[in-house]
Protein backbone atom coordinates (compact mmCIF):
# COMPACT_ATOMS: atom_id res chain seq x y z
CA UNK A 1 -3.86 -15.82 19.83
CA UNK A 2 -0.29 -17.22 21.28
CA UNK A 3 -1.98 -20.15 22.84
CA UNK A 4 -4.29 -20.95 19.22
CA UNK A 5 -1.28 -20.82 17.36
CA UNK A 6 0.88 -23.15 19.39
CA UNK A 7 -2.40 -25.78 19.04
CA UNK A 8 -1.91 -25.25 15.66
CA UNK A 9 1.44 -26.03 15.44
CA UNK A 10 1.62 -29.19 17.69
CA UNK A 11 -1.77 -30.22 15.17
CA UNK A 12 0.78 -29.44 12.07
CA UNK A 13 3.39 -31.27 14.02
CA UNK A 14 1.37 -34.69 15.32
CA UNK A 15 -1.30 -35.03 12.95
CA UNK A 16 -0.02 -33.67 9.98
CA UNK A 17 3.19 -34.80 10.64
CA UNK A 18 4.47 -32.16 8.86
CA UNK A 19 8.77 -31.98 7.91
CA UNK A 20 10.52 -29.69 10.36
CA UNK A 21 11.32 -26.91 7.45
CA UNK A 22 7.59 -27.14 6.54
CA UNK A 23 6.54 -26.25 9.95
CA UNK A 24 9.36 -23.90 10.34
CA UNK A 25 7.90 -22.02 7.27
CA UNK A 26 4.16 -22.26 9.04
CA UNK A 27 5.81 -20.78 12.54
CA UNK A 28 7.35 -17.86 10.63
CA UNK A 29 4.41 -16.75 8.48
CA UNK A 30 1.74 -17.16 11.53
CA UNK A 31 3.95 -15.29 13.39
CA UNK A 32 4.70 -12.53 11.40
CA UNK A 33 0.42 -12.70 11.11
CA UNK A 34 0.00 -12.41 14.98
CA UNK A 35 2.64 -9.51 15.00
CA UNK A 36 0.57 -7.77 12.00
CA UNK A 37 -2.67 -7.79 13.50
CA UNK A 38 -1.55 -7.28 17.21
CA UNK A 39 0.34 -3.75 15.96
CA UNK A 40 -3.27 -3.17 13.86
CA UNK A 41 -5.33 -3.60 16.34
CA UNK A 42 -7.26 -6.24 14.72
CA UNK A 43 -8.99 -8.70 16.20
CA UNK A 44 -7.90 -12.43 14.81
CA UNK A 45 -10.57 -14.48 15.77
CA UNK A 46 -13.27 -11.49 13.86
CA UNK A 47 -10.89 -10.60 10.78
CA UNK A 48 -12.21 -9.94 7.67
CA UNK A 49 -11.97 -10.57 4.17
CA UNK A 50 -10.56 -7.13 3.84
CA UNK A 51 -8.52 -6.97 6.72
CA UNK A 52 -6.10 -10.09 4.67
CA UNK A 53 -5.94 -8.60 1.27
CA UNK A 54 -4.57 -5.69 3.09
CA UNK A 55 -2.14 -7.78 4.86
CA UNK A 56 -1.12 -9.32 1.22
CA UNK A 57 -0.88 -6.38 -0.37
CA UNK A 58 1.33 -5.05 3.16
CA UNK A 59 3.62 -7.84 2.32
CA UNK A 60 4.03 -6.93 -1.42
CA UNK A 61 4.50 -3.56 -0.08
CA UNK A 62 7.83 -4.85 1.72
CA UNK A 63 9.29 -6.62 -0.87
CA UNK A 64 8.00 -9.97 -0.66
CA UNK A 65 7.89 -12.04 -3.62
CA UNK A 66 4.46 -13.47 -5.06
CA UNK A 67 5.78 -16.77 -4.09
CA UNK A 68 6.03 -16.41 -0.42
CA UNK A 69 3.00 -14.07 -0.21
CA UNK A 70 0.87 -17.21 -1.31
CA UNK A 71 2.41 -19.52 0.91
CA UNK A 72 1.86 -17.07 3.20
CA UNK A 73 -1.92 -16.95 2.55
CA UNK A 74 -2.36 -20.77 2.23
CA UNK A 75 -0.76 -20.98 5.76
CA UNK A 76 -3.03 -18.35 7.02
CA UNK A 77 -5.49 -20.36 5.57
CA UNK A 78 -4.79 -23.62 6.98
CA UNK A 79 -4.68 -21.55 10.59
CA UNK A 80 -7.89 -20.63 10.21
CA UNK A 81 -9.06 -24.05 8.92
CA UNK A 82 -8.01 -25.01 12.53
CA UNK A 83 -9.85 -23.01 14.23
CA UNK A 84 -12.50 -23.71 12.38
CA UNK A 85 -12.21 -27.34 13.73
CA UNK A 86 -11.76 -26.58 17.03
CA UNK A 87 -14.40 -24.44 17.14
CA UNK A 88 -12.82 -20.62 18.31
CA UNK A 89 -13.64 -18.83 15.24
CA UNK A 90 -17.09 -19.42 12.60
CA UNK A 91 -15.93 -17.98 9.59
CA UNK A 92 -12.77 -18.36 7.62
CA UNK A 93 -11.86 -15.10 6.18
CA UNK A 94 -9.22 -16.23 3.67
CA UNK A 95 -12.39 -17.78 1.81
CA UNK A 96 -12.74 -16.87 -1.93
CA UNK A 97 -9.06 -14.85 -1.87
CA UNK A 98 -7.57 -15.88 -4.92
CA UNK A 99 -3.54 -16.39 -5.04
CA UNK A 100 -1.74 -13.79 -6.70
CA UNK A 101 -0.72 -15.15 -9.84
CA UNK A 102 2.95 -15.63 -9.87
CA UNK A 103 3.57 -14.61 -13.61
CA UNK A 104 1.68 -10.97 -12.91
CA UNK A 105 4.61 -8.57 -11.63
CA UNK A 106 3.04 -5.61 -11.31
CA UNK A 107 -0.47 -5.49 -11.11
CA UNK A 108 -3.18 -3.16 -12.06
CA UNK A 109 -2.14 0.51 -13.46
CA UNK A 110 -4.47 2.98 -13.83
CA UNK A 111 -5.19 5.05 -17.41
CA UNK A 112 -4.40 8.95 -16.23
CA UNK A 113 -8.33 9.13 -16.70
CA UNK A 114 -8.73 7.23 -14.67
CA UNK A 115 -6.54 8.81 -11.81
CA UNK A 116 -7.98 12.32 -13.03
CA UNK A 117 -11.71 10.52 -11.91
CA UNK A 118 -10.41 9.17 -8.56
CA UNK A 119 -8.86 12.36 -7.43
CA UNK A 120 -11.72 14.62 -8.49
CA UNK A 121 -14.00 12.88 -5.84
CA UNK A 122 -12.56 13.89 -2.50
CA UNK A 123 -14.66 17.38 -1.71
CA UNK A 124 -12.93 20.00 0.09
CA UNK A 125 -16.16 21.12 2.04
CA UNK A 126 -15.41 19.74 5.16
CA UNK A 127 -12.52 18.52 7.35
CA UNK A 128 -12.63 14.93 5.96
CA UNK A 129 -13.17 15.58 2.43
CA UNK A 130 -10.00 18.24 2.63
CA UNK A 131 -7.89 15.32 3.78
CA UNK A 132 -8.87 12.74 2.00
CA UNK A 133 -8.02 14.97 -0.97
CA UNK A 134 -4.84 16.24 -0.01
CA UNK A 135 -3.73 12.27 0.56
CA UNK A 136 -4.52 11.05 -2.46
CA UNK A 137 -3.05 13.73 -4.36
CA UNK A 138 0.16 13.20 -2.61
CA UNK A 139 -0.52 9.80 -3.03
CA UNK A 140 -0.60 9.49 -6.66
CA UNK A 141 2.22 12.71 -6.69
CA UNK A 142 4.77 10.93 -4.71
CA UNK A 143 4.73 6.91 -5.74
CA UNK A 144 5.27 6.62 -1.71
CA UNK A 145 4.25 3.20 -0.01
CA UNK A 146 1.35 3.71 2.15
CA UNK A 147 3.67 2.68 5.37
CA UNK A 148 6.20 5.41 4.37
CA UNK A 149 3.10 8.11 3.68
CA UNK A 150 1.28 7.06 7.24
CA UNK A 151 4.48 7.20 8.60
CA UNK A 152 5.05 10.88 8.12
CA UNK A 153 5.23 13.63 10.46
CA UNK A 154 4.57 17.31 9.70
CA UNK A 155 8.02 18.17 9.52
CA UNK A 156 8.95 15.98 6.88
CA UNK A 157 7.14 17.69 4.85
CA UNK A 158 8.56 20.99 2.83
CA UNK A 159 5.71 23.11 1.52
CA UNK A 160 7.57 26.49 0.65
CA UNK A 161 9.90 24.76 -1.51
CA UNK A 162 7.23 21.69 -2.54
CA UNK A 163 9.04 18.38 -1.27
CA UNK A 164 8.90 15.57 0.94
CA UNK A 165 11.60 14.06 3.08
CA UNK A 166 11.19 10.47 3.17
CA UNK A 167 12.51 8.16 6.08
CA UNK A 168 12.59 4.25 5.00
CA UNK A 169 14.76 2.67 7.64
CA UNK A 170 18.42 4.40 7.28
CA UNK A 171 17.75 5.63 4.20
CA UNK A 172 16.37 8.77 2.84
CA UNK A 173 15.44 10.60 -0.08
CA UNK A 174 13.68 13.69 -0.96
CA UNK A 175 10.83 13.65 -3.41
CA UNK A 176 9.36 16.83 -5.07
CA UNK A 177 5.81 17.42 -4.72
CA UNK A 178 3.74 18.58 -7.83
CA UNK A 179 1.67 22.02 -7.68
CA UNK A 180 -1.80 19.96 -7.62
CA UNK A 181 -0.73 17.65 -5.13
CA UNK A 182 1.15 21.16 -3.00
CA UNK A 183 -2.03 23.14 -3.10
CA UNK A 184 -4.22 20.51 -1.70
CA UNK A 185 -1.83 19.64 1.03
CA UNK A 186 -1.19 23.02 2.05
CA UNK A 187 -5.23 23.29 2.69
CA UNK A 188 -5.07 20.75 4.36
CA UNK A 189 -2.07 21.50 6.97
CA UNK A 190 -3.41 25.19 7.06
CA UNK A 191 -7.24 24.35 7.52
CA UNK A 192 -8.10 21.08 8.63
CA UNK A 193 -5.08 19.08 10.20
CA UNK A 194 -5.15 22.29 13.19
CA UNK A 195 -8.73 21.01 14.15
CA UNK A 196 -8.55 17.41 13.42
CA UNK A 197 -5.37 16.93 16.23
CA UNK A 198 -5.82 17.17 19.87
CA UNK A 199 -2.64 19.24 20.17
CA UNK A 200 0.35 21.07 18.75
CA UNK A 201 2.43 18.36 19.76
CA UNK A 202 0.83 15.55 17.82
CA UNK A 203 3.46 15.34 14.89
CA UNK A 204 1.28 12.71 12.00
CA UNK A 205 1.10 14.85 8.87
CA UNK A 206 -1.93 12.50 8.07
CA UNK A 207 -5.18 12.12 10.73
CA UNK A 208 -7.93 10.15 10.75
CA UNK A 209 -11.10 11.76 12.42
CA UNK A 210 -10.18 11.04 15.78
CA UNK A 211 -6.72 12.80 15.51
CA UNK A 212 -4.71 9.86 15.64
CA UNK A 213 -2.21 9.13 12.99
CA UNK A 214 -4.29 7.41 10.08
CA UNK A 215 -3.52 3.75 9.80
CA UNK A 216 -2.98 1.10 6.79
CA UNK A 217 -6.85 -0.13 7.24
CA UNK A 218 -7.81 3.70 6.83
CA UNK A 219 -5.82 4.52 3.91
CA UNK A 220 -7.20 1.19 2.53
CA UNK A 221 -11.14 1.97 3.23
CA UNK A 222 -10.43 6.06 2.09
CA UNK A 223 -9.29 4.53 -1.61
CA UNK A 224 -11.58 1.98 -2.03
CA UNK A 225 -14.57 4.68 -1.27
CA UNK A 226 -13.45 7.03 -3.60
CA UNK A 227 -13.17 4.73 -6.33
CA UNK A 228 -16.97 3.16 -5.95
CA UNK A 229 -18.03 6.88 -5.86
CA UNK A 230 -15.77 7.00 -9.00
CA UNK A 231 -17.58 4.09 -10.46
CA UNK A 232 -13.98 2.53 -11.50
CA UNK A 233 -14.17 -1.08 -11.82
CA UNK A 234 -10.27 -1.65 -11.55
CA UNK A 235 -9.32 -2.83 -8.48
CA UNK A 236 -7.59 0.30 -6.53
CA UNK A 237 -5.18 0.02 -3.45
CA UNK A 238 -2.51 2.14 -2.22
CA UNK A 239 0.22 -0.10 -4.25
CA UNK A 240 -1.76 0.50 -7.64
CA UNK A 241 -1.56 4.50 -7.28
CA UNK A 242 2.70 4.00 -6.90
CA UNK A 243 2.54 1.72 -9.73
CA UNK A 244 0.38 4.44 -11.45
CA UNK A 245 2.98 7.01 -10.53
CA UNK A 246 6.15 5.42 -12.10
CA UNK A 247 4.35 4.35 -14.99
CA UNK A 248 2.89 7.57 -16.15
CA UNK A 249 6.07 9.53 -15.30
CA UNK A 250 7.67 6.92 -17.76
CA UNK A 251 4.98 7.45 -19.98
CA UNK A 252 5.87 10.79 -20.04
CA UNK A 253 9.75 10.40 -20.92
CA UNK A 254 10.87 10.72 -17.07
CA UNK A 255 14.32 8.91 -16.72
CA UNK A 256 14.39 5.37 -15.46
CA UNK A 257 17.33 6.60 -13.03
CA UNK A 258 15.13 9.07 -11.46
CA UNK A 259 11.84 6.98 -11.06
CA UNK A 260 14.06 4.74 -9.07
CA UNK A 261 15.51 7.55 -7.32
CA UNK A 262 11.75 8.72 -6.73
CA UNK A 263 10.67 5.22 -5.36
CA UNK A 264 13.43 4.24 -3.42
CA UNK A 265 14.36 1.18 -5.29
CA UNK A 266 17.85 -0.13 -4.25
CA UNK A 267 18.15 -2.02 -7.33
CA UNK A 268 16.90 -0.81 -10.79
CA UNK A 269 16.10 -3.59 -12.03
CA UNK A 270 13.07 -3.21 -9.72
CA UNK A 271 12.08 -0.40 -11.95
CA UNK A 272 12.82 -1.76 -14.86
CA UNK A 273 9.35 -3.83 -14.72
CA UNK A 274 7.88 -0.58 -15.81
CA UNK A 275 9.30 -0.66 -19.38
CA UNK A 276 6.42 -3.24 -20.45
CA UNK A 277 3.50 -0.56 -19.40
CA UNK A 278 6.06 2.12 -21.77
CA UNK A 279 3.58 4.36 -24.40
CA UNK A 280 3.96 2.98 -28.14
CA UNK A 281 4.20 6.88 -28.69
CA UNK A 282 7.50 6.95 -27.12
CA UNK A 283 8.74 4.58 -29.30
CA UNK A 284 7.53 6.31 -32.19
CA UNK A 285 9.15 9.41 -30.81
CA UNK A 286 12.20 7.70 -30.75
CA UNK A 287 12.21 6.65 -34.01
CA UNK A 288 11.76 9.92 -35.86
CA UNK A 289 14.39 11.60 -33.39
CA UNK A 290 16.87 9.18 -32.42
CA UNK A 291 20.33 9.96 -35.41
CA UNK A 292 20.86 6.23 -35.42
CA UNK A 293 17.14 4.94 -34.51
């Protein structure tokens, strides 16, 4: 992949003859593409479709505004386009991704019926079906990013006193774990996780079949089973289940302050965007409470 992308970028460079910020901003975002897919084990030249809307949504997941995660795509794009050209790869799978719209902040929330559906579909009859419940009840329970919940070893997790110790660079916070989301997880550490690792010294809380610590792609392809089985048309991905999370705890009459405590926002005004999803009801609440409403 290093010696297609430095092609591209001498094509960008004497055919183009693109400005030296524009091709700056083409050598960062390729980059940061090749380091992506070379820690995912993905194959550039036979990515899919799938395998870049989770990279997008990996990039929203950091904190990357809309802004650059299109430019992002369109440079992607254009790299691809090359190749293309020069004949190293036949199809272009960038083709028919829309551009997230830059006006949408948060995207797709899901009705708590609509959660209720999704998590009743994971079976705990076997191994599999015991994990894949346990993770998207934690999941939904915790508002974590899917790099901080693949990220987890067993000992971060607390399941006498129902909590979960998470690790985001130098910072850490502690989230509490509800008794639907406790009870499938402790199932799943008790009964399946033992058999699904190759030994007591493998530390990932969450496994894929193999034993190996489960992966973005995995977490991706688990959700987006469960909700065709659910027959939800919404689009579902890890990021829409946090969203979910902070906006039905608001919902609810949680406190702003804690939801960003809970998420791990640095700023609040991060969780501020949530207000606009806020129930009328509240409101109403409010209202017929409030001494001075």
């Amino acid at each position: 992949m290093e010696k297609q992308i430095k092609l591209f970028l001498e094509f960008l460079q004497n055919e183009k003859k693109l400005s030296e910020n524009t091709l700056q901003s083409y050598q960062r975002d390729i980059l940061q593409y090749q380091e992506y897919v070379e820690k995912s084990r993905i194959n550039y030249a036979k990515a899919k479709q799938e395998d870049i809307k989770i990279y997008l949504e990996y990039l929203a997941e950091i904190g990357k505004k809309t802004s650059t995660i299109s430019r992002n795509l369109a440079s992607i794009r254009s790299f691809y386009q090359f190749l293309i050209r020069i004949k190293k790869v036949k199809n272009d799978p960038t083709d028919n991704i829309q551009s997230p719209k830059i006006e949408k902040r948060v995207p797709s929330v899901l009705t708590s019926q609509e959660v209720e559906l999704l998590l009743e579909q994971p079976k705990d009859v076997d191994l599999k079906g015991t994990r894949d419940k346990a993770m998207l009840e934690f999941a939904y329970a915790t508002g974590m990013r899917v790099t901080e919940i693949i990220s987890l070893d067993i000992d971060d997790v607390n399941l006498e006193d129902g909590f979960v110790i998470c690790r985001n660079g130098s910072k850490q916070r502690n989230i509490p774990l509800g008794s639907m989301s406790l009870k499938a997880l402790k199932e799943y550490v008790e009964e399946a996780r033992p058999i699904l690792i190759k030994g007591e010294n493998d530390r990932a809380l969450f496994v894929n079949i193999n034993g190996g610590r489960l992966t973005r792609q995995g977490f991706w392809k688990i959700i987006k089973y469960y909700k065709e089985q659910a027959h939800i048309t919404k689009d579902i991905t890890p990021h829409v289940l946090r969203h979910s999370f902070a906006t039905h705890l608001l919902q609810n009459g949680a406190d702003l302050k804690a939801i960003q405590t809970m998420l791990g926002h640095s700023d609040i005004s991060s969780t501020q965007v949530y207000m606009q999803f806020q129930d009328s009801g509240l409101k109403d609440v409010y209202q017929k409470a409030h001494p001075r409403a």
